[in-house]
PDB file of N, CA and C in Angstrom:
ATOM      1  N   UNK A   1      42.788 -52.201  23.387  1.00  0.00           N
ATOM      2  CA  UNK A   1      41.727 -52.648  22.504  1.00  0.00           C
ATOM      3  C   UNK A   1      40.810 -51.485  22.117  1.00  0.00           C
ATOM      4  N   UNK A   2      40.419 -50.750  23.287  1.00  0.00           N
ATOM      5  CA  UNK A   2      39.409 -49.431  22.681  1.00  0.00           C
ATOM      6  C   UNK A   2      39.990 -48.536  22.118  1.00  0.00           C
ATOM      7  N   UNK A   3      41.593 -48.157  22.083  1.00  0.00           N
ATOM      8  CA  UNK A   3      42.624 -47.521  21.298  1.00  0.00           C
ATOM      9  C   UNK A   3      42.579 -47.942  19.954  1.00  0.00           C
ATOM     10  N   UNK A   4      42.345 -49.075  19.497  1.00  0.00           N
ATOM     11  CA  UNK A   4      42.650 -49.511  18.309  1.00  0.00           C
ATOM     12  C   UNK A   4      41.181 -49.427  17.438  1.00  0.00           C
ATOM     13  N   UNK A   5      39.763 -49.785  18.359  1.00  0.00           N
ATOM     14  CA  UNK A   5      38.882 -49.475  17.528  1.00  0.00           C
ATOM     15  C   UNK A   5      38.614 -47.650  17.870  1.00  0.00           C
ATOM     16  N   UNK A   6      38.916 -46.904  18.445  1.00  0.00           N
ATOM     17  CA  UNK A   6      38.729 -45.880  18.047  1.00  0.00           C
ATOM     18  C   UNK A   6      39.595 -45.243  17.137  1.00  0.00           C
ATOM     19  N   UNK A   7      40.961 -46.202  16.905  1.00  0.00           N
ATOM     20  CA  UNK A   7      41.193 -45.675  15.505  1.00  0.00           C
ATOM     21  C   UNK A   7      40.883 -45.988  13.939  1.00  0.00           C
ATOM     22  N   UNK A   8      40.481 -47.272  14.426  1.00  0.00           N
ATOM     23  CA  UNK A   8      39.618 -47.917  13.178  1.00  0.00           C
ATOM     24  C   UNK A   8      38.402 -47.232  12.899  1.00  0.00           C
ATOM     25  N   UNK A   9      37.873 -46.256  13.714  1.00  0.00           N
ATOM     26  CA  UNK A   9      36.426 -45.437  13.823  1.00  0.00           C
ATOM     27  C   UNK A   9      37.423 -44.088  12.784  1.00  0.00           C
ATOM     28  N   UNK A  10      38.012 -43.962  13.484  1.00  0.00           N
ATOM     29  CA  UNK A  10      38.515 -42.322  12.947  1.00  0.00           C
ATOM     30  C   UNK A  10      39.807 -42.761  11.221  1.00  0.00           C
ATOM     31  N   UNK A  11      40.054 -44.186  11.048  1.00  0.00           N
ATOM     32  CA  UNK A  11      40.170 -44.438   9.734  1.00  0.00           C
ATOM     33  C   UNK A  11      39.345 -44.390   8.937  1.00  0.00           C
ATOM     34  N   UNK A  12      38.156 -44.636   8.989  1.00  0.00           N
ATOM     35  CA  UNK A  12      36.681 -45.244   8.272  1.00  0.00           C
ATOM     36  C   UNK A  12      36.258 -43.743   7.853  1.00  0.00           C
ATOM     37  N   UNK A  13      36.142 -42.896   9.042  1.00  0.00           N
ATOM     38  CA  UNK A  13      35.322 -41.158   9.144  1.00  0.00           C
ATOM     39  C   UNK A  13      36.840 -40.907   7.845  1.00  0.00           C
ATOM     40  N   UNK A  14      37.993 -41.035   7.724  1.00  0.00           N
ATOM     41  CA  UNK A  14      38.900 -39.916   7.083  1.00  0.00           C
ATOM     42  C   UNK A  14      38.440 -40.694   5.447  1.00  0.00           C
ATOM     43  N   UNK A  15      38.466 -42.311   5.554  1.00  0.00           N
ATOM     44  CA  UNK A  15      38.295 -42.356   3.977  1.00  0.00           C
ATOM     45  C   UNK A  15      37.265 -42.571   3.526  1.00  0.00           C
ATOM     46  N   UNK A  16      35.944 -42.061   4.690  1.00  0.00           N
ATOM     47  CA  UNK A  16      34.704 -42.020   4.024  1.00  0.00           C
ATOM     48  C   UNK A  16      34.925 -40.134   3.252  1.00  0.00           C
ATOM     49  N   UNK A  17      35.084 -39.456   4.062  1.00  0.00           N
ATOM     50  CA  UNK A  17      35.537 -38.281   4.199  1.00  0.00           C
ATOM     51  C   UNK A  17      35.949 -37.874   2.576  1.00  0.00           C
ATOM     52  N   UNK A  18      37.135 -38.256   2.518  1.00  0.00           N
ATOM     53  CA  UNK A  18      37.843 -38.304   0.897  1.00  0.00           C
ATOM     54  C   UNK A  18      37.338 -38.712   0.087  1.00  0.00           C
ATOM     55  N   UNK A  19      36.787 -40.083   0.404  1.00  0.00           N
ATOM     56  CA  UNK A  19      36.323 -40.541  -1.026  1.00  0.00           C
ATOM     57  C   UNK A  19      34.704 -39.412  -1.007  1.00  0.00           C
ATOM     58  N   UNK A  20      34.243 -38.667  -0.239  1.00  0.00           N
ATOM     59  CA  UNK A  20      32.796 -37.932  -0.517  1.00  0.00           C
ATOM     60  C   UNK A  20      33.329 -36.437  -1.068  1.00  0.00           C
ATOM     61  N   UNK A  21      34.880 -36.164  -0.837  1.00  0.00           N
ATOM     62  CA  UNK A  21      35.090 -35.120  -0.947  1.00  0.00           C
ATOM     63  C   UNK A  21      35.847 -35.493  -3.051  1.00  0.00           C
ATOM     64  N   UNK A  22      36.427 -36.405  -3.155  1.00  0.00           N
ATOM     65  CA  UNK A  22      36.677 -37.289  -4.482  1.00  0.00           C
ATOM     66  C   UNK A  22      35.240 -37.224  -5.429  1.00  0.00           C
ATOM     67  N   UNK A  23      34.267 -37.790  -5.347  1.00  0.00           N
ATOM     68  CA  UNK A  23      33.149 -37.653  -6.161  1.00  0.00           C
ATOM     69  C   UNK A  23      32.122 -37.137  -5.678  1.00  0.00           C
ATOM     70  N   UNK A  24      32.240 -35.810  -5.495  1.00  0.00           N
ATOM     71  CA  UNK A  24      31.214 -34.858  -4.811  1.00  0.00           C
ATOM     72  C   UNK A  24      29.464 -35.250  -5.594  1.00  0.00           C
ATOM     73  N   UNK A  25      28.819 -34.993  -4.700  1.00  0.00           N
ATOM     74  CA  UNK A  25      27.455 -35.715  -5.031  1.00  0.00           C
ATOM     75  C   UNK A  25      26.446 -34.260  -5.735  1.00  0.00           C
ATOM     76  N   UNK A  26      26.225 -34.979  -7.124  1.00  0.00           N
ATOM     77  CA  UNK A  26      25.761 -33.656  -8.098  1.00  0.00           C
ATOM     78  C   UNK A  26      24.271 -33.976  -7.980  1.00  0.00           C
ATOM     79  N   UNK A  27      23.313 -33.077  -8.030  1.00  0.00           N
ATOM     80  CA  UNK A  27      21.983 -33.123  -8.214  1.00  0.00           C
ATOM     81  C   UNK A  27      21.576 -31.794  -9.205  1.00  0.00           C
ATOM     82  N   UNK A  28      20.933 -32.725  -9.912  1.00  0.00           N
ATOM     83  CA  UNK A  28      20.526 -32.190 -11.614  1.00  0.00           C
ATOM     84  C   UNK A  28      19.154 -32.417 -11.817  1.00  0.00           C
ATOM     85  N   UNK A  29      18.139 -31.459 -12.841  1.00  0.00           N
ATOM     86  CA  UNK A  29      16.790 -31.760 -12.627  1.00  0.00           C
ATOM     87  C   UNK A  29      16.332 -32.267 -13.922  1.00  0.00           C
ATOM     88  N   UNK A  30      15.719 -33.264 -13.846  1.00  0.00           N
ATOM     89  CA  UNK A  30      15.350 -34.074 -15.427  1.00  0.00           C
ATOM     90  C   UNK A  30      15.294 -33.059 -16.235  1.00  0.00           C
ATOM     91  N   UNK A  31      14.929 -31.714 -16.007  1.00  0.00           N
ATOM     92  CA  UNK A  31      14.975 -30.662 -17.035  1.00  0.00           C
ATOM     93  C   UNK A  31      16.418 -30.723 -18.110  1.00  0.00           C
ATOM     94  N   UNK A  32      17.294 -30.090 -16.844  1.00  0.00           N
ATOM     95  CA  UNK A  32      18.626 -30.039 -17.029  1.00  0.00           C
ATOM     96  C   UNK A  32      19.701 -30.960 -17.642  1.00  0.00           C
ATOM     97  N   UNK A  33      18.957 -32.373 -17.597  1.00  0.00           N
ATOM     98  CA  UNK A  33      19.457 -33.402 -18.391  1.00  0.00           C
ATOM     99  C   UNK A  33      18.907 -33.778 -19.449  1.00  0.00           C
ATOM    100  N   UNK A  34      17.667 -33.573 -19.631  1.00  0.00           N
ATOM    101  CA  UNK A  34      17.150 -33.788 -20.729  1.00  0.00           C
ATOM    102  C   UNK A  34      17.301 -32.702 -21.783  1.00  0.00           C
ATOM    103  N   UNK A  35      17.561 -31.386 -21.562  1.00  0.00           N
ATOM    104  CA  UNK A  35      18.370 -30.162 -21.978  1.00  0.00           C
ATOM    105  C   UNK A  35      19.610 -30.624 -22.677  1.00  0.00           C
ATOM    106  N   UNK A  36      20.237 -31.360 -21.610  1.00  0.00           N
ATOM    107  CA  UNK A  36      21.882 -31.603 -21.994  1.00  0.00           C
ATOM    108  C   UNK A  36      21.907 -32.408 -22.952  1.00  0.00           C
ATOM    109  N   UNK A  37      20.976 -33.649 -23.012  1.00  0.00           N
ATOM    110  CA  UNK A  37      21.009 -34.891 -23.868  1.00  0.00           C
ATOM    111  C   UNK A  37      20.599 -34.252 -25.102  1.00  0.00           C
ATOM    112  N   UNK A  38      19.908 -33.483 -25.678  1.00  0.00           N
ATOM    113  CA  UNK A  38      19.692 -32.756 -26.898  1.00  0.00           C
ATOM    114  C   UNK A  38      20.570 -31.958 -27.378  1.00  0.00           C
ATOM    115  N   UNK A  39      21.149 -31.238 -26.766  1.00  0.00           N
ATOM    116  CA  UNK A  39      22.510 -30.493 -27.240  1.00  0.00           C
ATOM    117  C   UNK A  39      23.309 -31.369 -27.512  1.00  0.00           C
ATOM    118  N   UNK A  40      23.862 -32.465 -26.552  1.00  0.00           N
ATOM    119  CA  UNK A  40      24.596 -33.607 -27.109  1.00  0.00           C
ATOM    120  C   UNK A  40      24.730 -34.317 -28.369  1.00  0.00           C
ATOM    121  N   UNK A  41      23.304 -34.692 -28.521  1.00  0.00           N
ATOM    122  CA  UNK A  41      22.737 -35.476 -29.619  1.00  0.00           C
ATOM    123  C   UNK A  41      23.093 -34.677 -30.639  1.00  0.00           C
ATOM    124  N   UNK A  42      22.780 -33.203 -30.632  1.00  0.00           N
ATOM    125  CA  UNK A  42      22.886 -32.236 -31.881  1.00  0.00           C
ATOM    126  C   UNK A  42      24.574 -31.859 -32.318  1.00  0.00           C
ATOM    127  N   UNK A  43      24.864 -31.629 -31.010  1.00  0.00           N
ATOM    128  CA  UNK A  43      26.537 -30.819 -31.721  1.00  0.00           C
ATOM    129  C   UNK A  43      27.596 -31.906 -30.980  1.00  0.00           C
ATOM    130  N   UNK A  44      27.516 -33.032 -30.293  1.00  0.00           N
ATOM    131  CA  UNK A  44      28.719 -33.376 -29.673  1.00  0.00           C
ATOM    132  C   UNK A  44      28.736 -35.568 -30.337  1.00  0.00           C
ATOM    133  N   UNK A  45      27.609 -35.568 -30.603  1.00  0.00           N
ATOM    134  CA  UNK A  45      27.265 -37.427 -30.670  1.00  0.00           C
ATOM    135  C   UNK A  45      28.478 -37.360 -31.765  1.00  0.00           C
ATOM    136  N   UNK A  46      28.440 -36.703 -32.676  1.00  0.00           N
ATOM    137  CA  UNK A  46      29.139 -37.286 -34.520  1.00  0.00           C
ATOM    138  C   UNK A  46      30.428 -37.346 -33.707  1.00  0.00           C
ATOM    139  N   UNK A  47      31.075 -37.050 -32.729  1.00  0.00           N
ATOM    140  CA  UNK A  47      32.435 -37.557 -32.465  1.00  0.00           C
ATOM    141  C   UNK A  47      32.700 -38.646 -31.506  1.00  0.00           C
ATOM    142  N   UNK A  48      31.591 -37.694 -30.362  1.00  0.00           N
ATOM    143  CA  UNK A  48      31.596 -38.762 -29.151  1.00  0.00           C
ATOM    144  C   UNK A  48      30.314 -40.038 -28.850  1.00  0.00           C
ATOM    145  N   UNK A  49      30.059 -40.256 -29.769  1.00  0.00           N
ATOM    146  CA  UNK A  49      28.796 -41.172 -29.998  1.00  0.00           C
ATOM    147  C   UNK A  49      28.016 -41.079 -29.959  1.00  0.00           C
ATOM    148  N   UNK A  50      26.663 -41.462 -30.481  1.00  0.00           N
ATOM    149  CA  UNK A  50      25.489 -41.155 -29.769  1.00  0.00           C
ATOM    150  C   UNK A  50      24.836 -41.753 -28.661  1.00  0.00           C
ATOM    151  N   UNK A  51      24.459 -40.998 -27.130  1.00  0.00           N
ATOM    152  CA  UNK A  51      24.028 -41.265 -26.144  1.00  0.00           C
ATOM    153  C   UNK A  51      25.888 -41.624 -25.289  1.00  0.00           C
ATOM    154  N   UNK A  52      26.735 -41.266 -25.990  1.00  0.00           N
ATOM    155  CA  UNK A  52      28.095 -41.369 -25.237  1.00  0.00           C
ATOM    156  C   UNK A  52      28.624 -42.737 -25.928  1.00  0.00           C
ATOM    157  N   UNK A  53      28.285 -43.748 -26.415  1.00  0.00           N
ATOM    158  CA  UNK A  53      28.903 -44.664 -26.990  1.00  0.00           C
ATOM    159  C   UNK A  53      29.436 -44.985 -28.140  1.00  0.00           C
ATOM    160  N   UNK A  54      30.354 -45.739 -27.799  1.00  0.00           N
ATOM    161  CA  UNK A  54      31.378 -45.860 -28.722  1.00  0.00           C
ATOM    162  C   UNK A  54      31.838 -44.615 -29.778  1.00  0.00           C
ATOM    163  N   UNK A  55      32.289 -43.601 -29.075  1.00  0.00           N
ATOM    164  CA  UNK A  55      32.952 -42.513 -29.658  1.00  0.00           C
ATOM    165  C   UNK A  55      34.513 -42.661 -30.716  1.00  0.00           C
ATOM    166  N   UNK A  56      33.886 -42.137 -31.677  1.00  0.00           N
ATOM    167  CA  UNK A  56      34.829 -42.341 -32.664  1.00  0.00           C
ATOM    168  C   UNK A  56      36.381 -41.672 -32.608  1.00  0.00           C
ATOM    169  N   UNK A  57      36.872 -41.729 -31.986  1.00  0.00           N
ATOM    170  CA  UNK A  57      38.446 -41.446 -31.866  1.00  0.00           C
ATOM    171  C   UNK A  57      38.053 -40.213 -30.584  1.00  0.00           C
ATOM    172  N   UNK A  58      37.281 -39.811 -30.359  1.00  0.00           N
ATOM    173  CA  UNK A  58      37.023 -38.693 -29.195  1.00  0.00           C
ATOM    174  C   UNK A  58      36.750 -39.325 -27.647  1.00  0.00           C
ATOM    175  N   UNK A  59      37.245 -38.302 -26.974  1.00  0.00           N
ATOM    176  CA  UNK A  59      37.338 -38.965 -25.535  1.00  0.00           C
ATOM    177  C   UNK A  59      36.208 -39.436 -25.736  1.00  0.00           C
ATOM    178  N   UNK A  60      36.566 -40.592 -24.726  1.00  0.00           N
ATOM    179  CA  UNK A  60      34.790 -41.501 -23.722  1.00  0.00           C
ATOM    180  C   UNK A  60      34.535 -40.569 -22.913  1.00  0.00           C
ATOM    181  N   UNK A  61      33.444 -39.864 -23.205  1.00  0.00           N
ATOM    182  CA  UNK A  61      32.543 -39.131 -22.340  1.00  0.00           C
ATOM    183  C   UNK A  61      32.209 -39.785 -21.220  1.00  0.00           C
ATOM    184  N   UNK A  62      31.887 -40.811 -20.601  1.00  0.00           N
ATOM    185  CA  UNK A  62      31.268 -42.049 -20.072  1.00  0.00           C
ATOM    186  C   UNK A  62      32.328 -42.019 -18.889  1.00  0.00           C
ATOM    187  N   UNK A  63      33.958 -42.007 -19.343  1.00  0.00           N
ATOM    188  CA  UNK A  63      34.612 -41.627 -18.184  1.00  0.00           C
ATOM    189  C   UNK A  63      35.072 -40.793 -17.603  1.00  0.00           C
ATOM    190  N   UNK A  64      34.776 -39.523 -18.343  1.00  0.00           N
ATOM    191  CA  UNK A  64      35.280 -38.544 -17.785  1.00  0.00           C
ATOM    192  C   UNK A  64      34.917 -37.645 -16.460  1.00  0.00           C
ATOM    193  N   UNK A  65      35.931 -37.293 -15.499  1.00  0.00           N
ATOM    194  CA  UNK A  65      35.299 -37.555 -13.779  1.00  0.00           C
ATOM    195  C   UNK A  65      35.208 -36.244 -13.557  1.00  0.00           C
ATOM    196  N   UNK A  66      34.136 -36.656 -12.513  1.00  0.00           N
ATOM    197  CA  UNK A  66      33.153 -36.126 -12.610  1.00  0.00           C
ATOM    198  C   UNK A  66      33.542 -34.893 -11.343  1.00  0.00           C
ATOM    199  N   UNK A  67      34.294 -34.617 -10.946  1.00  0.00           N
ATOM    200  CA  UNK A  67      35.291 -33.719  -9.682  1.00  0.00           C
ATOM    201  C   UNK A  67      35.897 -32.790 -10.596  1.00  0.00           C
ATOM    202  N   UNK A  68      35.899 -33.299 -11.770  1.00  0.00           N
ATOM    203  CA  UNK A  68      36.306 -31.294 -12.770  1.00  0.00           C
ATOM    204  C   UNK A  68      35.865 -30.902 -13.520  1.00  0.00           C
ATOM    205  N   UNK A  69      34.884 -30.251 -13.011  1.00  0.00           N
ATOM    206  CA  UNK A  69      33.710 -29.477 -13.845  1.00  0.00           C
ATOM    207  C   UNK A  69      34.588 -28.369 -14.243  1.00  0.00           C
ATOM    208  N   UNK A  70      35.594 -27.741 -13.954  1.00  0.00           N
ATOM    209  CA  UNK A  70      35.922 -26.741 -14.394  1.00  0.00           C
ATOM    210  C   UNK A  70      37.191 -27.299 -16.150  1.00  0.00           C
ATOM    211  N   UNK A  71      37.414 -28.232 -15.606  1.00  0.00           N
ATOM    212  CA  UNK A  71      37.852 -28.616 -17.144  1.00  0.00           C
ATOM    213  C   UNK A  71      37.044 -28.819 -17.966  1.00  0.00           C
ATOM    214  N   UNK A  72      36.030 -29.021 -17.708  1.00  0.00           N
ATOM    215  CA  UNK A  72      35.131 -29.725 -18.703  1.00  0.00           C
ATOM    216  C   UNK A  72      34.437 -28.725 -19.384  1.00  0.00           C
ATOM    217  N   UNK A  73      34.074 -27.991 -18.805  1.00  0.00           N
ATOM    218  CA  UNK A  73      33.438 -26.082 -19.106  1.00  0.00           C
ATOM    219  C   UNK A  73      34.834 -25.839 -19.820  1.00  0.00           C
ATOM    220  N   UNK A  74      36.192 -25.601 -19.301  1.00  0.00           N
ATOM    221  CA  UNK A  74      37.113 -24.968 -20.079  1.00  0.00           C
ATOM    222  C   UNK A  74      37.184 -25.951 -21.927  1.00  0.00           C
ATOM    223  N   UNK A  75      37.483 -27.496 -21.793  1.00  0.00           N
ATOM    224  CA  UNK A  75      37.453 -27.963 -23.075  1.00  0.00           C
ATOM    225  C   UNK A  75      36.120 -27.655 -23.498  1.00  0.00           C
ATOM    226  N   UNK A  76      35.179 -27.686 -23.298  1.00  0.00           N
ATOM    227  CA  UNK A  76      33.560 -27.235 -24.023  1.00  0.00           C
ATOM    228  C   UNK A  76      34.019 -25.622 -25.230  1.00  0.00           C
ATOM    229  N   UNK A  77      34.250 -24.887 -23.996  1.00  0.00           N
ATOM    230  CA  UNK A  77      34.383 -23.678 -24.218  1.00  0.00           C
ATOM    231  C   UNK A  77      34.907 -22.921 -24.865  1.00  0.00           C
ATOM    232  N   UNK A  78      36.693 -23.549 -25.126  1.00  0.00           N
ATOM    233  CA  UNK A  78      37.502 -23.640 -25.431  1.00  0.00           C
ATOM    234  C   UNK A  78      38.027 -24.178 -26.985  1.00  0.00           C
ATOM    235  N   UNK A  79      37.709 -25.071 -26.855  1.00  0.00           N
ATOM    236  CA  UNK A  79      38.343 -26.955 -27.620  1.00  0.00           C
ATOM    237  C   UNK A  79      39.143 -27.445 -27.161  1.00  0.00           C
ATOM    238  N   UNK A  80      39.621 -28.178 -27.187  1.00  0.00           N
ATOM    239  CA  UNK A  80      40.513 -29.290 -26.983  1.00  0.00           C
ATOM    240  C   UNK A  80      41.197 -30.031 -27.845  1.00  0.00           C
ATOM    241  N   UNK A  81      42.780 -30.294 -28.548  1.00  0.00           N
ATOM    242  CA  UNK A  81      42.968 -31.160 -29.103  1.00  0.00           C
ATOM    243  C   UNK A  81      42.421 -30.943 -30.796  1.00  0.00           C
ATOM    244  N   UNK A  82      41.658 -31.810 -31.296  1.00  0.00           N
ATOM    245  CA  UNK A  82      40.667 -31.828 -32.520  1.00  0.00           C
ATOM    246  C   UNK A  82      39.539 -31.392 -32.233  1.00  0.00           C
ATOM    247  N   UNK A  83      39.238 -31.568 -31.034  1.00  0.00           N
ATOM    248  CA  UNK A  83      37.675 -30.758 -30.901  1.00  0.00           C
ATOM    249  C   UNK A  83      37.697 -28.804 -30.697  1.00  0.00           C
ATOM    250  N   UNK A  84      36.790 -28.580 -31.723  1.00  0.00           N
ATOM    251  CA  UNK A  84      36.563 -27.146 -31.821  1.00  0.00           C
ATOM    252  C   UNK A  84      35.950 -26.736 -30.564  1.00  0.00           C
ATOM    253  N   UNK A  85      36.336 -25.167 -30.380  1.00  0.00           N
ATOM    254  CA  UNK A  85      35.431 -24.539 -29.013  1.00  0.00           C
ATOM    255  C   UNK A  85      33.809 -24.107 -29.379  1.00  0.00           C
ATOM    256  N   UNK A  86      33.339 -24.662 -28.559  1.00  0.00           N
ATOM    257  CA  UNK A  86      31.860 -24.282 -28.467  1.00  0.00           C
ATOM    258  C   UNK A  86      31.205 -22.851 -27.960  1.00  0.00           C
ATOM    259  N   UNK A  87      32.418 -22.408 -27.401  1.00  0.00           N
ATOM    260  CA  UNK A  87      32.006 -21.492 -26.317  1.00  0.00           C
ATOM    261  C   UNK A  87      31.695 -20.099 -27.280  1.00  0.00           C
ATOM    262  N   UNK A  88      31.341 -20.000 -28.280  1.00  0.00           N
ATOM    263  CA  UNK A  88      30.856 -18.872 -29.233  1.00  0.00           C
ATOM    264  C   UNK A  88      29.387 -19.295 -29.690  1.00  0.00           C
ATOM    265  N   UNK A  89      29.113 -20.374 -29.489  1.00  0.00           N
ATOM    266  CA  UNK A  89      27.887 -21.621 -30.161  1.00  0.00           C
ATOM    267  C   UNK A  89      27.155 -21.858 -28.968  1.00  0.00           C
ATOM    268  N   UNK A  90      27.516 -22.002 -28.025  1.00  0.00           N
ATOM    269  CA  UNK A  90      26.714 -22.423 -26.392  1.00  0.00           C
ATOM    270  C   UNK A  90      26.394 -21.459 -25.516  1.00  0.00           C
ATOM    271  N   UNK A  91      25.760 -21.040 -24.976  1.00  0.00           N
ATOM    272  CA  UNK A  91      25.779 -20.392 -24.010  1.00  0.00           C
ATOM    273  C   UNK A  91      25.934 -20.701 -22.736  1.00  0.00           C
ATOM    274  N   UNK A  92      26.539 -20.101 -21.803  1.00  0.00           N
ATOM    275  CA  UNK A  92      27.229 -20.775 -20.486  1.00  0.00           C
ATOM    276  C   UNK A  92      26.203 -21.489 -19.733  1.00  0.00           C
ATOM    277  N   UNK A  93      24.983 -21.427 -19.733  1.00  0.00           N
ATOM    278  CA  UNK A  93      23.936 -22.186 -19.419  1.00  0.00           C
ATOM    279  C   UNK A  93      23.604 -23.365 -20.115  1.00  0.00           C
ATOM    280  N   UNK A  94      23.795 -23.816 -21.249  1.00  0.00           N
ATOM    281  CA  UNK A  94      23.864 -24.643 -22.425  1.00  0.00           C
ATOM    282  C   UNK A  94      24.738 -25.450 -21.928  1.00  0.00           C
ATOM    283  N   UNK A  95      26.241 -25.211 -21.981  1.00  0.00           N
ATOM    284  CA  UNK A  95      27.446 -25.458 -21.062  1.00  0.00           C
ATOM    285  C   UNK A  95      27.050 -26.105 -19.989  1.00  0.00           C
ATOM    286  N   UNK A  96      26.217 -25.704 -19.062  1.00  0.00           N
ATOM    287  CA  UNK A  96      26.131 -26.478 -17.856  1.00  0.00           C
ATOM    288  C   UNK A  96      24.914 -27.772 -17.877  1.00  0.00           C
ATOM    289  N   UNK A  97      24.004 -27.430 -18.479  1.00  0.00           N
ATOM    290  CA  UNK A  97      23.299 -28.692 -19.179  1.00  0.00           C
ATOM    291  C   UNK A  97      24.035 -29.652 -19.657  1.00  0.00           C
ATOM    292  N   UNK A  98      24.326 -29.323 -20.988  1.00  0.00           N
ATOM    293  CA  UNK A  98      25.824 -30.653 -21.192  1.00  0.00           C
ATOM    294  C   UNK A  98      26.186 -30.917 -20.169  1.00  0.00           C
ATOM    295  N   UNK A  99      27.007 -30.451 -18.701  1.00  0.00           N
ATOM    296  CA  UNK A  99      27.723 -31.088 -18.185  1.00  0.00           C
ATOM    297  C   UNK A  99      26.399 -32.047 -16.764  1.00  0.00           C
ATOM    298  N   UNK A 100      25.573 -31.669 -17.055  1.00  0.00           N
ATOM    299  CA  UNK A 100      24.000 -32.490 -16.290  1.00  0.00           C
ATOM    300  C   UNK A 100      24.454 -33.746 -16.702  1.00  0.00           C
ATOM    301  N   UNK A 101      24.296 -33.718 -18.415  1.00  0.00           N
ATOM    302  CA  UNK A 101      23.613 -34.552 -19.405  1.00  0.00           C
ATOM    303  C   UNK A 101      24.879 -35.897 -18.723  1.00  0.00           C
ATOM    304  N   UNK A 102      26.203 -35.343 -19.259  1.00  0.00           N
ATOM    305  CA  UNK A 102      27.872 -36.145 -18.987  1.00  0.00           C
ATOM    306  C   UNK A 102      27.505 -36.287 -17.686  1.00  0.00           C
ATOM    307  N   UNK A 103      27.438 -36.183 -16.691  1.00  0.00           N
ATOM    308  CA  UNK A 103      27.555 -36.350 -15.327  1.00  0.00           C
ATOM    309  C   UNK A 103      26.388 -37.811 -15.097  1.00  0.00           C
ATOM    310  N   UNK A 104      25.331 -37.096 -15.137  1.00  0.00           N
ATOM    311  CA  UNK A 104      24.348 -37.933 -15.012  1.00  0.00           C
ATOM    312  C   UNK A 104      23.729 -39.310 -15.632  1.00  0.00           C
ATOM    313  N   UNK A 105      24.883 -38.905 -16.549  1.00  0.00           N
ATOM    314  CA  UNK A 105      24.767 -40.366 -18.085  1.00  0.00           C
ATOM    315  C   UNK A 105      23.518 -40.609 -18.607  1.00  0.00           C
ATOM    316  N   UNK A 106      23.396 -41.233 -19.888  1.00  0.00           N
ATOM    317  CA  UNK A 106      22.572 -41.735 -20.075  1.00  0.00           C
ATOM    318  C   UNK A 106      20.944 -42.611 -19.775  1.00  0.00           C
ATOM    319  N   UNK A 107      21.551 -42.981 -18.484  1.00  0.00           N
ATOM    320  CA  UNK A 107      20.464 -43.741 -17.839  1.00  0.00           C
ATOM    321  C   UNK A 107      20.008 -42.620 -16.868  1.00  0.00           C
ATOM    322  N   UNK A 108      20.259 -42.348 -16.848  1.00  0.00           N
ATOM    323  CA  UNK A 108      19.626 -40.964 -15.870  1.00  0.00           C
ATOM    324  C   UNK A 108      18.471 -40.171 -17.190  1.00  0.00           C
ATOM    325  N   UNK A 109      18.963 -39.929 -18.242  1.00  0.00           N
ATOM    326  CA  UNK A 109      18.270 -39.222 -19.247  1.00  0.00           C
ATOM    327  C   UNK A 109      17.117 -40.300 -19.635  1.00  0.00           C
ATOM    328  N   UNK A 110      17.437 -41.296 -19.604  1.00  0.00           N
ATOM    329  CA  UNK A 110      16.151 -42.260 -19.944  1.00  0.00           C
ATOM    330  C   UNK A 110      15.255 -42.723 -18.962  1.00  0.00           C
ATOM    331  N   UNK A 111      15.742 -42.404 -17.360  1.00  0.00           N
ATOM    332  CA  UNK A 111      14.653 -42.196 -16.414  1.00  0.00           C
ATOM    333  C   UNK A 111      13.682 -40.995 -16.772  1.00  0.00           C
ATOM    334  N   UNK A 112      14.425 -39.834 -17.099  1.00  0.00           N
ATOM    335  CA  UNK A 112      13.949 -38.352 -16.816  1.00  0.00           C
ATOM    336  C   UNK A 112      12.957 -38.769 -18.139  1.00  0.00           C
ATOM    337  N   UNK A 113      13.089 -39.311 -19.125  1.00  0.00           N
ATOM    338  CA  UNK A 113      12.464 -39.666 -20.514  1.00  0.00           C
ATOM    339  C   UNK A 113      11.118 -40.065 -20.295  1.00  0.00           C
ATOM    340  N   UNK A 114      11.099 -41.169 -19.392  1.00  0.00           N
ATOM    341  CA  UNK A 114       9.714 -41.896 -19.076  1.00  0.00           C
ATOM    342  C   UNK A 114       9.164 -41.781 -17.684  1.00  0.00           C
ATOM    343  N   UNK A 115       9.497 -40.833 -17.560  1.00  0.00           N
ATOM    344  CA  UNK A 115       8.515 -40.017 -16.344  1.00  0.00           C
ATOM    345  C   UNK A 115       7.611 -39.021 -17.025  1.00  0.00           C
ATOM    346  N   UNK A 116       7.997 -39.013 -18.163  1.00  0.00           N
ATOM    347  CA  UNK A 116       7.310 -37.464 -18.622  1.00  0.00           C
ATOM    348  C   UNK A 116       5.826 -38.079 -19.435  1.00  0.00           C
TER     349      UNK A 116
END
């Protein structure tokens, strides 16, 4: 019996484990999102919606996960597909705001909004 809950202890620790190591926990400063949400609004809404919704034939921003920041910097940077590269237009700091803004969504930007 204590065999079985100490492995039910050491199941729980491995897929708490994964799933923390799966959606690593981002902390962003209302600056940094409210940064991002303006760049958004300016060069990225006319495809991908404005505030992320209902994007017109362009990925859903809304799902895109949030464990590859390094893709997300590379399509920014880059382009992707139909979307042009930014990465002559942004600066790599710019770049990482956007990815505040996407990470943190919308409702995060409209907390950071009415605090101010």
């Amino acid at each position: 019996m204590k065999r079985m809950i100490a492995v039910g202890w050491a199941l729980a620790f491995v897929c708490t484990t994964a799933s923390a190591q799966k959606f690593p926990s981002h902390k962003f400063s209302a600056k940094q999102i409210s940064a991002g949400a303006a760049i958004f609004a300016r060069n990225c809404s006319p495809c991908h919606g404005a505030h992320m919704t209902d994007p017109e034939g362009a990925f859903d921003l809304r799902t895109f996960p949030h464990d590859q920041h390094s893709r997300f910097v590379n399509s920014v940077t880059n382009g992707k597909n139909s979307m042009p590269p930014w990465g002559g237009l942004l600066k790599p700091e710019e770049i990482e705001e956007l990815w505040a803004y996407v990470v943190a969504g919308e409702k995060a930007n409209a907390n950071s909004s009415n605090a101010k």
